[in-house]
Protein backbone atom coordinates (compact mmCIF):
# COMPACT_ATOMS: atom_id res chain seq x y z
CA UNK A 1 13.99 -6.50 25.83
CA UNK A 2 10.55 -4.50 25.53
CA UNK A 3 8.75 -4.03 22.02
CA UNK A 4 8.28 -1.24 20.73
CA UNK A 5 5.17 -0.25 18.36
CA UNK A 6 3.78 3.24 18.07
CA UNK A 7 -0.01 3.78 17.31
CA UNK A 8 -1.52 7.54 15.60
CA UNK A 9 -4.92 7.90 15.18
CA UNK A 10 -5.89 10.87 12.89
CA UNK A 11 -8.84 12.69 12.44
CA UNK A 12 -9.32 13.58 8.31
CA UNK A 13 -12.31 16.07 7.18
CA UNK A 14 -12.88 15.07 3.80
CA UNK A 15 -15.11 17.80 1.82
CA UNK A 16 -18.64 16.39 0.42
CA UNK A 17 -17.99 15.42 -3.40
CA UNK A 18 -21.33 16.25 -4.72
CA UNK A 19 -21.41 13.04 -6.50
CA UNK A 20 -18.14 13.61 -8.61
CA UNK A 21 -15.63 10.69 -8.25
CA UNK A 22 -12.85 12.57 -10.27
CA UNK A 23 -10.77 15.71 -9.85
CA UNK A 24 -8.73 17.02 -6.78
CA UNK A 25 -9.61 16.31 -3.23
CA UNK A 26 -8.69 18.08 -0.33
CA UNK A 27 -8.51 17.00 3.06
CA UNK A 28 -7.32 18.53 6.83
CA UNK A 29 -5.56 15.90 8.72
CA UNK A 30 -5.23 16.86 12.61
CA UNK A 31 -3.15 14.03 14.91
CA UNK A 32 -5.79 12.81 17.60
CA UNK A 33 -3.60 11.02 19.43
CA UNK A 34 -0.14 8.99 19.84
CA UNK A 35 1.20 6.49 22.39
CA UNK A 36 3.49 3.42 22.20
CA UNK A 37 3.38 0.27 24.15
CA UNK A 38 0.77 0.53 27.07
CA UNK A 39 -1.19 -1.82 28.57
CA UNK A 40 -4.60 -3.16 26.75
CA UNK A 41 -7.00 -1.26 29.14
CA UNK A 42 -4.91 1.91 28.74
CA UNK A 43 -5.21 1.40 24.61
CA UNK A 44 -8.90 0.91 25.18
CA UNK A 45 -9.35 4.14 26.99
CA UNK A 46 -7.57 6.17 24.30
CA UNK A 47 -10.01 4.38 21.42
CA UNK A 48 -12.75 5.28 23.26
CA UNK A 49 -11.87 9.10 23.17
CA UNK A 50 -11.06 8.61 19.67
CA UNK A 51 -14.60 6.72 19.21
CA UNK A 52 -16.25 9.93 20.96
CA UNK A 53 -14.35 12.19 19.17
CA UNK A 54 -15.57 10.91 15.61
CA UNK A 55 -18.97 10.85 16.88
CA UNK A 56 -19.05 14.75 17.55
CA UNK A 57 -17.47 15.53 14.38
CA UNK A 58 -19.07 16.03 11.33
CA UNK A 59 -20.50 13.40 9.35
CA UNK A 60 -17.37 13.40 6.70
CA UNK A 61 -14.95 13.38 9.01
CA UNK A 62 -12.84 9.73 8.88
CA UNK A 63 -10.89 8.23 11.33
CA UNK A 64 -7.57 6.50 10.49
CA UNK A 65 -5.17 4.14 13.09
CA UNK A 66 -1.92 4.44 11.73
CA UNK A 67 0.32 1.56 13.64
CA UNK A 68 4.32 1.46 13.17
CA UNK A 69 6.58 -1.44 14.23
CA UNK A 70 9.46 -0.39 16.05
CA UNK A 71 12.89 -1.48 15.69
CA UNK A 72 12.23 -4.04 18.22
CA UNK A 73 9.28 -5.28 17.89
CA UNK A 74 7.93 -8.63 16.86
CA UNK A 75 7.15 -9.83 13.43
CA UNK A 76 3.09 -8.96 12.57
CA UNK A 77 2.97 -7.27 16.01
CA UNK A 78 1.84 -3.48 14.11
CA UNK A 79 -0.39 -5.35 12.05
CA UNK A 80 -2.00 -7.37 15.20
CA UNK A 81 -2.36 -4.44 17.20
CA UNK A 82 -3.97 -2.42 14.34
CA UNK A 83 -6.38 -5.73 13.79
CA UNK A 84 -6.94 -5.22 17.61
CA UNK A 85 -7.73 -1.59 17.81
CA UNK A 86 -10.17 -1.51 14.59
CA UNK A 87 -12.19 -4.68 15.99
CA UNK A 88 -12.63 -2.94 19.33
CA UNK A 89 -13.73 0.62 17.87
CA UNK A 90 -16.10 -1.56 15.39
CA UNK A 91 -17.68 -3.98 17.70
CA UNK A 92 -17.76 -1.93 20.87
């Protein structure tokens, strides 16, 4: 039986704040990418676009991984593969 786990990365402009820390925030959320089980060099690949695609945006725009067990999958699997994907787009 195969595991399933689905993995989103988003791309979020967040306006400056001009040093307020209260009142409403808006942000644009845009879907980057999405993909489900592949195989680890195919996952690297697609962090890598996402890497170079947060390099040419602006300076306040965030990235966010959003990972999703499946029905299937393994106990801590999401959370392992989102531990995974963050160390690779931080260290490399």
């Amino acid at each position: 039986m195969k595991t399933i786990c689905f993995i989103t990365m988003l791309l979020s402009l967040m306006p400056p704040t001009g040093g307020r820390t209260s009142g409403i925030h808006s942000s644009f959320n845009r879907a980057f990418d999405e993909y489900g089980a592949i195989c680890w060099e195919d996952e690297k690949a697609r962090l890598d676009n996402f890497a170079i695609q947060l390099l040419n945006e602006d300076r306040t725009t965030l990235g966010h991984i959003i990972v999703y067990d499946g029905k299937r999958a393994c106990r801590g699997e999401a959370e392992a593969r989102a531990i995974r994907a963050k160390k690779y787009l931080v260290e490399y």
